[in-house]
Protein backbone atom coordinates (compact mmCIF):
# COMPACT_ATOMS: atom_id res chain seq x y z
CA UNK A 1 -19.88 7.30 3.56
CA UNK A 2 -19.15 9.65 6.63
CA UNK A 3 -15.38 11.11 6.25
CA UNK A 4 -15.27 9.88 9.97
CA UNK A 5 -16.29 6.22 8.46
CA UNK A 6 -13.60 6.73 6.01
CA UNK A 7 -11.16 7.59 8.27
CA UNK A 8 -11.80 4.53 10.39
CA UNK A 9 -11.62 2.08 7.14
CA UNK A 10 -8.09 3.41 6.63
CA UNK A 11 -7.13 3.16 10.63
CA UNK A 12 -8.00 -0.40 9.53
CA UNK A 13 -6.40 -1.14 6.08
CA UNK A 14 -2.85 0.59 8.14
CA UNK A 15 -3.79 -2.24 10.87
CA UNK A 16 -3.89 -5.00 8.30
CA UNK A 17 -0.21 -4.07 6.95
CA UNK A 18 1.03 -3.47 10.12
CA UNK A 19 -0.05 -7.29 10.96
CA UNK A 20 1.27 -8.77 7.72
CA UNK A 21 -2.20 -9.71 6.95
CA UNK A 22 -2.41 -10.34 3.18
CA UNK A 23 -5.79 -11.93 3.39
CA UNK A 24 -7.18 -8.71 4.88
CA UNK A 25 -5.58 -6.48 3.06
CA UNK A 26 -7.07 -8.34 -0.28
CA UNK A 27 -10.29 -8.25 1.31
CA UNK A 28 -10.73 -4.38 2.10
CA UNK A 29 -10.05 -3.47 -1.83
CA UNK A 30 -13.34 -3.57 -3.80
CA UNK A 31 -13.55 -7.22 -5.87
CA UNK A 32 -12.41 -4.38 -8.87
CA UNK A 33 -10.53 -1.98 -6.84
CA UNK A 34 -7.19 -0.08 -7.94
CA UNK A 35 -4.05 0.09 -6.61
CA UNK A 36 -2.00 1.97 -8.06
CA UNK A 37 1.88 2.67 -7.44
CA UNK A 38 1.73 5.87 -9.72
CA UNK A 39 5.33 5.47 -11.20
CA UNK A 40 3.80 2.14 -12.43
CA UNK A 41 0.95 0.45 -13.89
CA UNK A 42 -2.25 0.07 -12.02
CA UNK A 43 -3.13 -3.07 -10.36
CA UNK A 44 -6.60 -3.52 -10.82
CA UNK A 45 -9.24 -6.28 -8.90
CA UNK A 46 -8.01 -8.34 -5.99
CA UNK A 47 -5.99 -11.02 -7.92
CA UNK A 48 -3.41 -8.58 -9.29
CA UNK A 49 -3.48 -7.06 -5.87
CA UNK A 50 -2.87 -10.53 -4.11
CA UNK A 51 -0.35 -11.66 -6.42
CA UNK A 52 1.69 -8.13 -5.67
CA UNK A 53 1.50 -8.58 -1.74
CA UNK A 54 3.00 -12.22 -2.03
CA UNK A 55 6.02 -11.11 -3.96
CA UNK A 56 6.47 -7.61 -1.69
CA UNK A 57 5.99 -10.28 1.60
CA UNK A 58 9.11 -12.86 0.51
CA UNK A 59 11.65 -12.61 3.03
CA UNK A 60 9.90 -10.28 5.15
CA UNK A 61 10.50 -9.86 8.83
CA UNK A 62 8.85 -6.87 9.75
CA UNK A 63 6.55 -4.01 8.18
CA UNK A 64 5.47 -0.90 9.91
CA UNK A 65 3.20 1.75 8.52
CA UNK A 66 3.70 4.75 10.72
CA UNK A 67 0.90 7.56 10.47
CA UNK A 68 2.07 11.23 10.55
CA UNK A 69 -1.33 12.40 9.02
CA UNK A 70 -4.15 11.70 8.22
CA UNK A 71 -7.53 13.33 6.64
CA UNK A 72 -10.38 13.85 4.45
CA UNK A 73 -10.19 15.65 1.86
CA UNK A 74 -12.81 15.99 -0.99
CA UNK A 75 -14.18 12.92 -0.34
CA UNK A 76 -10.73 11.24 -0.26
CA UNK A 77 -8.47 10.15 2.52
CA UNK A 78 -4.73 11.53 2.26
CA UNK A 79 -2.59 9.34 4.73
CA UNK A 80 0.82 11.04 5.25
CA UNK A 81 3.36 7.85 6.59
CA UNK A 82 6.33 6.23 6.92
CA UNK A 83 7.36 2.68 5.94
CA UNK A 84 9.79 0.89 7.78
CA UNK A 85 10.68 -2.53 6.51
CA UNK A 86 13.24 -5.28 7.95
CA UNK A 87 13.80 -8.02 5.47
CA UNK A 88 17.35 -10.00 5.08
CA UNK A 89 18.60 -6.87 3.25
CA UNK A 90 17.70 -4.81 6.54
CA UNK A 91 15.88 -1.80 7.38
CA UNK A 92 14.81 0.92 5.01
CA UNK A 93 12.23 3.55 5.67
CA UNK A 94 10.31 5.26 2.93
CA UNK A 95 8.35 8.42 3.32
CA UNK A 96 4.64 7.52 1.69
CA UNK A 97 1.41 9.29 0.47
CA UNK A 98 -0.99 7.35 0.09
CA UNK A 99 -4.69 8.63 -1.47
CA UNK A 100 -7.58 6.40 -0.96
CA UNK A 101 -11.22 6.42 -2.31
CA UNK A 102 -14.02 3.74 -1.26
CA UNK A 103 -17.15 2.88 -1.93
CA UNK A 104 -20.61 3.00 -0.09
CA UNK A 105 -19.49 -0.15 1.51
CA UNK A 106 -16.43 1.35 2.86
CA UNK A 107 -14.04 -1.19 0.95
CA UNK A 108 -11.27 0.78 -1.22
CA UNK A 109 -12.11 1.41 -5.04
CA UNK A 110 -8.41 3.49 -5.45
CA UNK A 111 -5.29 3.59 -4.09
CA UNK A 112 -2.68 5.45 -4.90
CA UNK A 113 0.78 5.78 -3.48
CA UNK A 114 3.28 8.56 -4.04
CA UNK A 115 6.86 7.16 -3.01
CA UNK A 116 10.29 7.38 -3.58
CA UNK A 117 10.24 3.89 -5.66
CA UNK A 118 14.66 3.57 -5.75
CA UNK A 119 14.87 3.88 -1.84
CA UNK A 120 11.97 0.93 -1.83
CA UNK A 121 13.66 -1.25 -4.03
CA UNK A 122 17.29 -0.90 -2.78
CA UNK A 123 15.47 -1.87 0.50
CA UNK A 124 14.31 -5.34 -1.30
CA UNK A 125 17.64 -5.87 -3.05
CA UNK A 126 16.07 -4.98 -6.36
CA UNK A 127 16.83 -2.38 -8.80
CA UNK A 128 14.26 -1.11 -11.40
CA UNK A 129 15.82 -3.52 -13.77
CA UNK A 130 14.44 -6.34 -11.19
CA UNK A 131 11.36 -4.71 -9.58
CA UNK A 132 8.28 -6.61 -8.16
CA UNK A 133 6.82 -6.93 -11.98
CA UNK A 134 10.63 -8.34 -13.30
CA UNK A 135 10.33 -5.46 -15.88
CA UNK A 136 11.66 -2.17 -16.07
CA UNK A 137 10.21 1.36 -15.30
């Protein structure tokens, strides 16, 4: 897969968040892709994936991956961003790396995300005591 190719399936994954749509989002992972948050455990195939984005949707009113940079490097993309969410809790904004690998297909086989995690879940009303899983870190 061309890095240019690459570059073009990410332009698209950021378009899918940026439109709130879960569907698409599912479908651009690999059937066993990874997504991994790295300061938890790895989701891995779309289910897991799916089942994240519902409970990381709830109460949503607005999402808003903003690209600052983005490349090839390797063979992987780095995507430098920013997150800015409005929920009923308001607006937070969460500086992101985000490392992607795909397959010949072009659909994503890992992703991992460097974040500060506390300033994401204060955003959602959650501590690490009551993250997305319900467990602790």
């Amino acid at each position: 897969m061309s890095d240019e190719r690459k570059i073009a399936a990410a332009r698209a994954m950021v378009a899918a968040w940026n439109a709130q749509d879960w569907d698409e989002i599912v479908r651009l992972f690999a059937p066993d892709g990874v997504l991994h948050s790295v300061m938890q455990e790895p989701l891995r195939g779309r289910e897991a994936i799916a089942e994240r984005l519902g409970l990381l949707s709830e109460g949503l009113v607005s999402l808003e991956l903003e690209i600052r940079a983005l490349g090839v490097i390797d063979g992987r993309v780095f995507l430098e961003r920013r997150d800015v969410f409005v929920n009923g809790h308001g607006k937070t904004e969460v500086p992101v790396v985000g490392v992607l690998s795909y397959d010949a297909d072009g659909l994503v086989t890992e992703w991992l995300e460097y974040y500060d995690r506390a300033t994401l879940l204060a955003g959602f009303g959650r501590t690490a005591a009551t993250d997305f899983d319900g467990g602790t870190e």
